[in-house]
PDB file of N, CA and C in Angstrom:
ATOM      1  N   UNK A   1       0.831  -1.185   0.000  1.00  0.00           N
ATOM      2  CA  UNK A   1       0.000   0.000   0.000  1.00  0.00           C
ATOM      3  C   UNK A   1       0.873   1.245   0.000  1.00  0.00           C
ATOM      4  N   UNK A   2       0.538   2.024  -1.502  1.00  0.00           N
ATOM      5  CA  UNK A   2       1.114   3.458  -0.597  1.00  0.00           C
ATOM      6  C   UNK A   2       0.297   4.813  -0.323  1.00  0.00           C
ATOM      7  N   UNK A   3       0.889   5.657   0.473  1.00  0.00           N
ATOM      8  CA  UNK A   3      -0.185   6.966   0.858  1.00  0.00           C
ATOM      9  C   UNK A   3       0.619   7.896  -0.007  1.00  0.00           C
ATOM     10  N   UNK A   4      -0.198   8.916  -0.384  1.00  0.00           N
ATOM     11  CA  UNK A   4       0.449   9.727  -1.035  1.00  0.00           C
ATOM     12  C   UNK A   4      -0.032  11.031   0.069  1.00  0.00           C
ATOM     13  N   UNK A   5       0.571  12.135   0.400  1.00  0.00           N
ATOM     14  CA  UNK A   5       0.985  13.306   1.230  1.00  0.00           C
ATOM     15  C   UNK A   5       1.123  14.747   0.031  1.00  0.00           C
ATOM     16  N   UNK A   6       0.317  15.358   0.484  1.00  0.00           N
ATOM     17  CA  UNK A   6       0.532  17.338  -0.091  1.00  0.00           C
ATOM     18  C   UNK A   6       0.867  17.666   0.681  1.00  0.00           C
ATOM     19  N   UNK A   7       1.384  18.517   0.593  1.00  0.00           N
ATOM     20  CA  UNK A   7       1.859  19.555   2.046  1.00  0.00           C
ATOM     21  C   UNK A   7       0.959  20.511   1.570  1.00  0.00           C
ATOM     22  N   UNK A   8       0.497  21.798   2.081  1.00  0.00           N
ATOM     23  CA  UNK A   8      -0.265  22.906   1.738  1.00  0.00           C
ATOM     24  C   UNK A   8       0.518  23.879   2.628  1.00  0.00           C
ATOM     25  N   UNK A   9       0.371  24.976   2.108  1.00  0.00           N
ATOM     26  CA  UNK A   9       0.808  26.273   2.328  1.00  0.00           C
ATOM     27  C   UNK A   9      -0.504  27.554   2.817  1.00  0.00           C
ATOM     28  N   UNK A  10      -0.865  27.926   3.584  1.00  0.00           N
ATOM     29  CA  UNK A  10      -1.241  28.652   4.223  1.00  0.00           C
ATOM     30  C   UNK A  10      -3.020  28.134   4.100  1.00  0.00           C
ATOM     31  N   UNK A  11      -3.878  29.351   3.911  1.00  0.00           N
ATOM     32  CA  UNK A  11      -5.326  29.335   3.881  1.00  0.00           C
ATOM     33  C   UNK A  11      -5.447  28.183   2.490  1.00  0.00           C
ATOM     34  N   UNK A  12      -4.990  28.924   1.498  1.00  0.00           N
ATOM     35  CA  UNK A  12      -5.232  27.734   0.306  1.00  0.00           C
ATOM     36  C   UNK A  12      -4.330  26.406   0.017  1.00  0.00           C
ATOM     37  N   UNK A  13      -4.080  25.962   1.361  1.00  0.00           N
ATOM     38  CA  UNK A  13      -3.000  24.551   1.411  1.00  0.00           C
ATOM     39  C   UNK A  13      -2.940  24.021   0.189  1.00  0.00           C
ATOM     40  N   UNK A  14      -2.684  22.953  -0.339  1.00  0.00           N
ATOM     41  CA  UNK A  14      -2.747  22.161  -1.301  1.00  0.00           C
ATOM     42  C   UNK A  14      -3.174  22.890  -2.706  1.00  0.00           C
ATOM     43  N   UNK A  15      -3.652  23.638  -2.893  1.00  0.00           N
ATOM     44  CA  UNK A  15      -3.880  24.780  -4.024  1.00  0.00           C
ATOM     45  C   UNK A  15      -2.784  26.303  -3.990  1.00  0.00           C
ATOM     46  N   UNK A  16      -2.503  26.223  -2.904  1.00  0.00           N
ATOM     47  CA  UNK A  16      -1.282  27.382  -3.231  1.00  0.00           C
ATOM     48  C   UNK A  16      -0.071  27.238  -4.130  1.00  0.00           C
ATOM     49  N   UNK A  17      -0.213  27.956  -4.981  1.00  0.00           N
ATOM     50  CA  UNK A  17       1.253  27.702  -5.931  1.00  0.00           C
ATOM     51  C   UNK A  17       2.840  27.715  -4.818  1.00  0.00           C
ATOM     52  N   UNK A  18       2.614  28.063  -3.778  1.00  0.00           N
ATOM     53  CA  UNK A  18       3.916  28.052  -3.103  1.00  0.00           C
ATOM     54  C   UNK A  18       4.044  26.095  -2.605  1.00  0.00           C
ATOM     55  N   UNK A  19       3.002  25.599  -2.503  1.00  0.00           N
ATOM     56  CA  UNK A  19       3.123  24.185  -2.095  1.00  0.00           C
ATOM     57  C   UNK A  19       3.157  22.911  -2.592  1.00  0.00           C
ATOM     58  N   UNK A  20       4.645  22.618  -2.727  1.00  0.00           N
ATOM     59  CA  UNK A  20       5.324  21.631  -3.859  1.00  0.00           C
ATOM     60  C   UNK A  20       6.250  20.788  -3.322  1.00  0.00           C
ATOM     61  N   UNK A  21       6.055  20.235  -2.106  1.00  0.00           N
ATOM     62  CA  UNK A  21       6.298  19.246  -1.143  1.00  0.00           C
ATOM     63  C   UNK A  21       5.169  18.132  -1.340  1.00  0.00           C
ATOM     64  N   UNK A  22       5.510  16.816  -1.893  1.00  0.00           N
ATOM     65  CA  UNK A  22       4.848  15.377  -1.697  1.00  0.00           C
ATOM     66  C   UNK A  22       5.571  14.619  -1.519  1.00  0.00           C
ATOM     67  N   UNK A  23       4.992  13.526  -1.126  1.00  0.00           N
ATOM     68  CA  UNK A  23       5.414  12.291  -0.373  1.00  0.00           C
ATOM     69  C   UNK A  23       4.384  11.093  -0.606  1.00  0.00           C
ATOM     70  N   UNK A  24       5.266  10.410  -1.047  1.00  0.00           N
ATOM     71  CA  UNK A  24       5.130   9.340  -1.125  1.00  0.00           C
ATOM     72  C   UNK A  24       5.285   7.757  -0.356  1.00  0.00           C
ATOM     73  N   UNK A  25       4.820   7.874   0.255  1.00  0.00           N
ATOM     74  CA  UNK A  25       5.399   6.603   1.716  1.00  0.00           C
ATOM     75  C   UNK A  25       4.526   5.066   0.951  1.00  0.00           C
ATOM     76  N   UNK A  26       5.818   4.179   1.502  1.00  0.00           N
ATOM     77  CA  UNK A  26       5.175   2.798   1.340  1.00  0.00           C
ATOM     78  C   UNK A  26       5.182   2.093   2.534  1.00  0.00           C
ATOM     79  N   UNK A  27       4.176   1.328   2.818  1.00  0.00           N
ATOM     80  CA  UNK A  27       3.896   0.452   4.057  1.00  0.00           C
ATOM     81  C   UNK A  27       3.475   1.694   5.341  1.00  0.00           C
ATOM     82  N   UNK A  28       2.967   2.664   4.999  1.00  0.00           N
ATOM     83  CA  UNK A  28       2.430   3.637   5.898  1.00  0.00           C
ATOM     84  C   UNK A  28       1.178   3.521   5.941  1.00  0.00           C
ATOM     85  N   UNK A  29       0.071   2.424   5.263  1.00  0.00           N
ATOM     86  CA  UNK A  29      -1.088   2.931   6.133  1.00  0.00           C
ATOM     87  C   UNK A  29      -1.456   1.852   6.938  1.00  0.00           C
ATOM     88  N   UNK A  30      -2.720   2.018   7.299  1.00  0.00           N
ATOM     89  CA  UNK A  30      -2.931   0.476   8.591  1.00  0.00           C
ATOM     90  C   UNK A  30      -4.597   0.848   8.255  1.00  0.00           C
ATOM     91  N   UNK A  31      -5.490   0.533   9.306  1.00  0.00           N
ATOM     92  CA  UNK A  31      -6.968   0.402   9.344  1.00  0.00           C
ATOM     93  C   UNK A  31      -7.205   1.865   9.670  1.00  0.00           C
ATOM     94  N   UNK A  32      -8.511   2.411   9.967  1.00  0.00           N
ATOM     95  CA  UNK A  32      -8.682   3.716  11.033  1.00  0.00           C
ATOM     96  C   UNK A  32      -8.048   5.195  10.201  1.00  0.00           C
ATOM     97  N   UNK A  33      -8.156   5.353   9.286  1.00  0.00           N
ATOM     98  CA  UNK A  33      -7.184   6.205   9.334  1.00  0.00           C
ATOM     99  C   UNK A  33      -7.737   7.992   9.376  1.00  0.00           C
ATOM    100  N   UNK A  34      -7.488   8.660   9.979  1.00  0.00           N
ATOM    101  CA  UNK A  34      -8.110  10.069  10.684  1.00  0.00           C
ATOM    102  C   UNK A  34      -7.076  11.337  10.789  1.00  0.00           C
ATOM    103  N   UNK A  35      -6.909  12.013   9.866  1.00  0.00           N
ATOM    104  CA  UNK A  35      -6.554  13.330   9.317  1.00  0.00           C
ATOM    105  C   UNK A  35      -6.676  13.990  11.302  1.00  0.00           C
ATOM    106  N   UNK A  36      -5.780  14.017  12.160  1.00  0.00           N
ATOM    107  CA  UNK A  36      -6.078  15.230  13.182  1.00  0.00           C
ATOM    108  C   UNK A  36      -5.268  16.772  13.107  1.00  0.00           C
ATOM    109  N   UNK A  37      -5.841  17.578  13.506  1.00  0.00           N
ATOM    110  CA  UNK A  37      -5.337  18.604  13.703  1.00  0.00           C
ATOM    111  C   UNK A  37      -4.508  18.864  14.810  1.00  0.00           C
ATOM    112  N   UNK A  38      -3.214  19.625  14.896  1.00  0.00           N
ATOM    113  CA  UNK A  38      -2.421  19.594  16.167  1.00  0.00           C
ATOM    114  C   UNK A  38      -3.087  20.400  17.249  1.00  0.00           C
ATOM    115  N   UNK A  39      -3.856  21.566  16.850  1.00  0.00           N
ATOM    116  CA  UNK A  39      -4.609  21.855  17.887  1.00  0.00           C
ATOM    117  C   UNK A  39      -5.161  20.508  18.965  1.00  0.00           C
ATOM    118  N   UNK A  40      -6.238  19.549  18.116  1.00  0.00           N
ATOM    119  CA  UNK A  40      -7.006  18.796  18.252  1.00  0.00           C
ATOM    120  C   UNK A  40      -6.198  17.845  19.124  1.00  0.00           C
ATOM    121  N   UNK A  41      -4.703  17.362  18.728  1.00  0.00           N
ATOM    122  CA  UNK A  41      -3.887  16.721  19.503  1.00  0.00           C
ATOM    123  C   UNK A  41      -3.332  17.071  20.839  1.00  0.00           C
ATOM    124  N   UNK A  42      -3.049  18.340  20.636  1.00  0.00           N
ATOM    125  CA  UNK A  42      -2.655  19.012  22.159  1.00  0.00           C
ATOM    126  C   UNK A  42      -3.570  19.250  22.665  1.00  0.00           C
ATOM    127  N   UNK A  43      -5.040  19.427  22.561  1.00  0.00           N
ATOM    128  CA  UNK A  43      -5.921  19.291  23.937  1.00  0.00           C
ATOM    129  C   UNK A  43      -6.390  18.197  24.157  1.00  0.00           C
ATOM    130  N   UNK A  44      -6.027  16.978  23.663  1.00  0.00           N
ATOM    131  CA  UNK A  44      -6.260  15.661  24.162  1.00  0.00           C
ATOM    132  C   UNK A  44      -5.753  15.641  25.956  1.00  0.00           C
ATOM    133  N   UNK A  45      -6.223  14.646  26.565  1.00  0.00           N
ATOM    134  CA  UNK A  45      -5.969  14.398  27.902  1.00  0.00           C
ATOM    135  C   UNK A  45      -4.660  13.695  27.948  1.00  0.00           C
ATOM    136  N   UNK A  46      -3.970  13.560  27.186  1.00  0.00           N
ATOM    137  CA  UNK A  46      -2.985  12.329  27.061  1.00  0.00           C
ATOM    138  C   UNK A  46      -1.736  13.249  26.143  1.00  0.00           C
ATOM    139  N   UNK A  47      -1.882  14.200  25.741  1.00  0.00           N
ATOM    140  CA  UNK A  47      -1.070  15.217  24.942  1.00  0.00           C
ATOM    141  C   UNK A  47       0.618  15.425  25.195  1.00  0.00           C
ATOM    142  N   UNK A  48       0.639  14.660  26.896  1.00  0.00           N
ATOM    143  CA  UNK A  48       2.267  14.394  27.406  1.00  0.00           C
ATOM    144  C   UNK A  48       2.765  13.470  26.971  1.00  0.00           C
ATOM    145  N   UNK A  49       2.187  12.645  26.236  1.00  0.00           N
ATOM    146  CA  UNK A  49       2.728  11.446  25.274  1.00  0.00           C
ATOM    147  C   UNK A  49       2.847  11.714  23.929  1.00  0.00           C
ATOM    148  N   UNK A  50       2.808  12.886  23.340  1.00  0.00           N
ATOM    149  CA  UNK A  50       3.108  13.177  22.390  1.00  0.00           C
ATOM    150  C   UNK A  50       4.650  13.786  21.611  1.00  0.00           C
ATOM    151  N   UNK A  51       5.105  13.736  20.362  1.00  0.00           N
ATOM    152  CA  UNK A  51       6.049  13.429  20.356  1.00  0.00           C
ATOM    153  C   UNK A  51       5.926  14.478  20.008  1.00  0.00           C
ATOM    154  N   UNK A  52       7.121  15.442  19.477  1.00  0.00           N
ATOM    155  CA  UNK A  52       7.014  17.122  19.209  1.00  0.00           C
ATOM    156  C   UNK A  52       6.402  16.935  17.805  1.00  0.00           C
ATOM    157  N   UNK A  53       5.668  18.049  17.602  1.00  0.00           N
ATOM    158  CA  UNK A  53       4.452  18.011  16.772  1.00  0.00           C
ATOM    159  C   UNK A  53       4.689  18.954  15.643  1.00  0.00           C
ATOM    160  N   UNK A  54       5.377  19.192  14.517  1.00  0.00           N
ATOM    161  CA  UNK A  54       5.204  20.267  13.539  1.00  0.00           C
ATOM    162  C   UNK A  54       3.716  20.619  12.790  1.00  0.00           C
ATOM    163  N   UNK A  55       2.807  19.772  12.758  1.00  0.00           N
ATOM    164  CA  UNK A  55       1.813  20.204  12.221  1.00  0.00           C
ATOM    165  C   UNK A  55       0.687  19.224  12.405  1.00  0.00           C
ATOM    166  N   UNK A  56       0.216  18.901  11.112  1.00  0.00           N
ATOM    167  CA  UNK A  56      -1.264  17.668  11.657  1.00  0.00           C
ATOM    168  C   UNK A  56      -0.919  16.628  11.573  1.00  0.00           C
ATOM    169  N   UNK A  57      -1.235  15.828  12.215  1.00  0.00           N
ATOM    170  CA  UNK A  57      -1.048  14.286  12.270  1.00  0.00           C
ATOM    171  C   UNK A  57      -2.142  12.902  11.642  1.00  0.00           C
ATOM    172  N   UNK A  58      -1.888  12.016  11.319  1.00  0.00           N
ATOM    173  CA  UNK A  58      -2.845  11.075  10.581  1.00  0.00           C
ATOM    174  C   UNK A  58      -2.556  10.091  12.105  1.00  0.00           C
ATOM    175  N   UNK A  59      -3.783   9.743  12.819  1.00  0.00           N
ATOM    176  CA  UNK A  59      -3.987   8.704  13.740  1.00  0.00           C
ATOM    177  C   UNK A  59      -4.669   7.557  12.748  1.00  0.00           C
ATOM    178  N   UNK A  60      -3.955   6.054  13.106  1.00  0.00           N
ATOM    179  CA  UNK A  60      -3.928   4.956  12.133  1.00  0.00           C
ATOM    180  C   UNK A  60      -3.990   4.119  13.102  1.00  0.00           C
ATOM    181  N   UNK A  61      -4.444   2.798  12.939  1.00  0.00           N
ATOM    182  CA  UNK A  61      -3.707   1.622  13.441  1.00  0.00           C
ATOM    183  C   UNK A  61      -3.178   0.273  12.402  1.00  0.00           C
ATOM    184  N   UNK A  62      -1.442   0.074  12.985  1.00  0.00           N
ATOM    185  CA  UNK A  62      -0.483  -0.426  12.164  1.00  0.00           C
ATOM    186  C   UNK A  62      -0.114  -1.796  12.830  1.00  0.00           C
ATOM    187  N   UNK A  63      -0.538  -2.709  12.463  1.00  0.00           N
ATOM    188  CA  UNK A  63       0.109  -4.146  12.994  1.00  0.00           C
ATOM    189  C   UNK A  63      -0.595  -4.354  14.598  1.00  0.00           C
ATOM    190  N   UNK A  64      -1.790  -3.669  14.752  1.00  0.00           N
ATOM    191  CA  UNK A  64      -2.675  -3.589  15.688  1.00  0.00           C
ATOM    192  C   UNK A  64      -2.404  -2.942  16.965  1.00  0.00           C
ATOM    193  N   UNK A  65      -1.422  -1.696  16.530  1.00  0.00           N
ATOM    194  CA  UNK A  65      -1.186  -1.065  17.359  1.00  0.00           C
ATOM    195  C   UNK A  65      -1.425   0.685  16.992  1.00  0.00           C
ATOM    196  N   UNK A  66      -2.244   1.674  18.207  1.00  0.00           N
ATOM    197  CA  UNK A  66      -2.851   2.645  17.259  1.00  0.00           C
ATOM    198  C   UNK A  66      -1.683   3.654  17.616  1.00  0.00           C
ATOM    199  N   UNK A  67      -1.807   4.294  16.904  1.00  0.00           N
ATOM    200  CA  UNK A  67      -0.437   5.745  16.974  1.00  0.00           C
ATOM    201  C   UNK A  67      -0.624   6.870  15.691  1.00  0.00           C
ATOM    202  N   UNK A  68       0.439   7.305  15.910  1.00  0.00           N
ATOM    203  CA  UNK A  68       0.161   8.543  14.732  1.00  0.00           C
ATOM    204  C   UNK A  68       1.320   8.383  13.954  1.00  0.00           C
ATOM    205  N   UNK A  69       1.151   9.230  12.477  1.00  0.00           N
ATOM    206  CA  UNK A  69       2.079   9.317  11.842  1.00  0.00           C
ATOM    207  C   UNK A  69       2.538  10.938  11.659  1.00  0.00           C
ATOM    208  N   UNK A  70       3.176  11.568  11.929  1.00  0.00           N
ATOM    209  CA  UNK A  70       3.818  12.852  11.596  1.00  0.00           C
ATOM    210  C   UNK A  70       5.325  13.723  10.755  1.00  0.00           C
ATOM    211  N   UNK A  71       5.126  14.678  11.104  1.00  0.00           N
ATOM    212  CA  UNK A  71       5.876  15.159  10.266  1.00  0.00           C
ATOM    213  C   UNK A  71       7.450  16.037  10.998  1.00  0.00           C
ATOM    214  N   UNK A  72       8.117  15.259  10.891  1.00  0.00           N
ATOM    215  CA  UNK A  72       8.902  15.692  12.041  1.00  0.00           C
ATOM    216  C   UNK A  72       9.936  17.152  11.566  1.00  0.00           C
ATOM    217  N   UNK A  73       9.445  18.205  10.239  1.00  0.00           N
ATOM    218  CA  UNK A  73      10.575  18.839   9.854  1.00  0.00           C
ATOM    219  C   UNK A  73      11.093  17.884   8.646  1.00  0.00           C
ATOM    220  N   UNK A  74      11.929  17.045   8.704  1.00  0.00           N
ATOM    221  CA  UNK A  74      12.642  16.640   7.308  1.00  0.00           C
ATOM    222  C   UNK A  74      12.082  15.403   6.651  1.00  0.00           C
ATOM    223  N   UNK A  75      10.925  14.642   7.818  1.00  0.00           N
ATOM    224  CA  UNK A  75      10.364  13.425   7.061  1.00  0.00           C
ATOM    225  C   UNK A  75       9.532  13.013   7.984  1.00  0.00           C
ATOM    226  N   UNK A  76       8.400  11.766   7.364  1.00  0.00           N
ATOM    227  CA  UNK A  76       7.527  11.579   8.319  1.00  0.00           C
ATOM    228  C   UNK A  76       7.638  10.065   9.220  1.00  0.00           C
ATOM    229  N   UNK A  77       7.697  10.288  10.294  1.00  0.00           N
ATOM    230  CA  UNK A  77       7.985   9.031  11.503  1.00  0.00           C
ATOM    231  C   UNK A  77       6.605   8.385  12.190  1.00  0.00           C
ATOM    232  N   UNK A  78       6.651   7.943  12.539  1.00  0.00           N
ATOM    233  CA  UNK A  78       5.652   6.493  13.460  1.00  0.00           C
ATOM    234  C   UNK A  78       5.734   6.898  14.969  1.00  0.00           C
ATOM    235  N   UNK A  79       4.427   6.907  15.674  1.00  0.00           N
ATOM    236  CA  UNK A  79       4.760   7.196  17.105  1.00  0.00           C
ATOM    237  C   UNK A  79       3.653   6.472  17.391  1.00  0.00           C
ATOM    238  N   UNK A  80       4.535   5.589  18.573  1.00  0.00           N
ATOM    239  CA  UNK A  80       2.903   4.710  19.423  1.00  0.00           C
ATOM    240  C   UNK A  80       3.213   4.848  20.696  1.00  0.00           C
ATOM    241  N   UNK A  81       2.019   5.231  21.249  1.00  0.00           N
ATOM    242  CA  UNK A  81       2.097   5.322  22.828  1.00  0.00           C
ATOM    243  C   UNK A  81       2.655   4.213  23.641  1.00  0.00           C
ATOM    244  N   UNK A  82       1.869   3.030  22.750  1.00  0.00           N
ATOM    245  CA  UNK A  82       2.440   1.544  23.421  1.00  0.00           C
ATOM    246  C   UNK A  82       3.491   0.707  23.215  1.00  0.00           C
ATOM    247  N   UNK A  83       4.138   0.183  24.074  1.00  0.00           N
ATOM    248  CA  UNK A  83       5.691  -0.621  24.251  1.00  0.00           C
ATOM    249  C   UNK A  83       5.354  -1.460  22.650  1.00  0.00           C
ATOM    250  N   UNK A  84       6.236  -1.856  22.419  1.00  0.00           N
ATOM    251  CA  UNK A  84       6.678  -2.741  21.576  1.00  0.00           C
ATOM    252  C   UNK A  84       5.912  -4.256  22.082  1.00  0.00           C
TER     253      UNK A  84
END
């Protein structure tokens, strides 16, 4: 499976001529999958388990474990609350 990623640039994200960042990831999706906003993430009750946050996050679950996928600045990483 792969996901494909826009980045967007201001009010008109994904339609702004300034936004020409994609991504292409393989083996990134799982079941569940839910577009959140970082607002939406930092007022969660649980928000101290979060990993530093540049922008919105996709909450998924991957090999039956639920977590997020984000954007860390130079690429996008895997974060699960739960142990291995």
């Amino acid at each position: 499976m792969l996901l494909a990623i826009i980045h967007g640039v201001g009010p008109q994200g994904w339609r702004n001529p300034d936004a020409k960042q994609t991504f292409l990831l393989k083996n990134a999706t799982g079941s569940n999958l839910l577009v959140e906003s970082v607002k939406n993430l930092r007022d969660k009750k649980d928000k101290q388990k979060l990993p530093p946050l540049k922008g919105d996050a996709i909450s998924e679950i991957v090999g039956g474990k639920s977590g997020l996928l984000f954007w860390t600045g130079a690429k996008y990483a895997w974060y699960s609350p739960t142990p291995d």
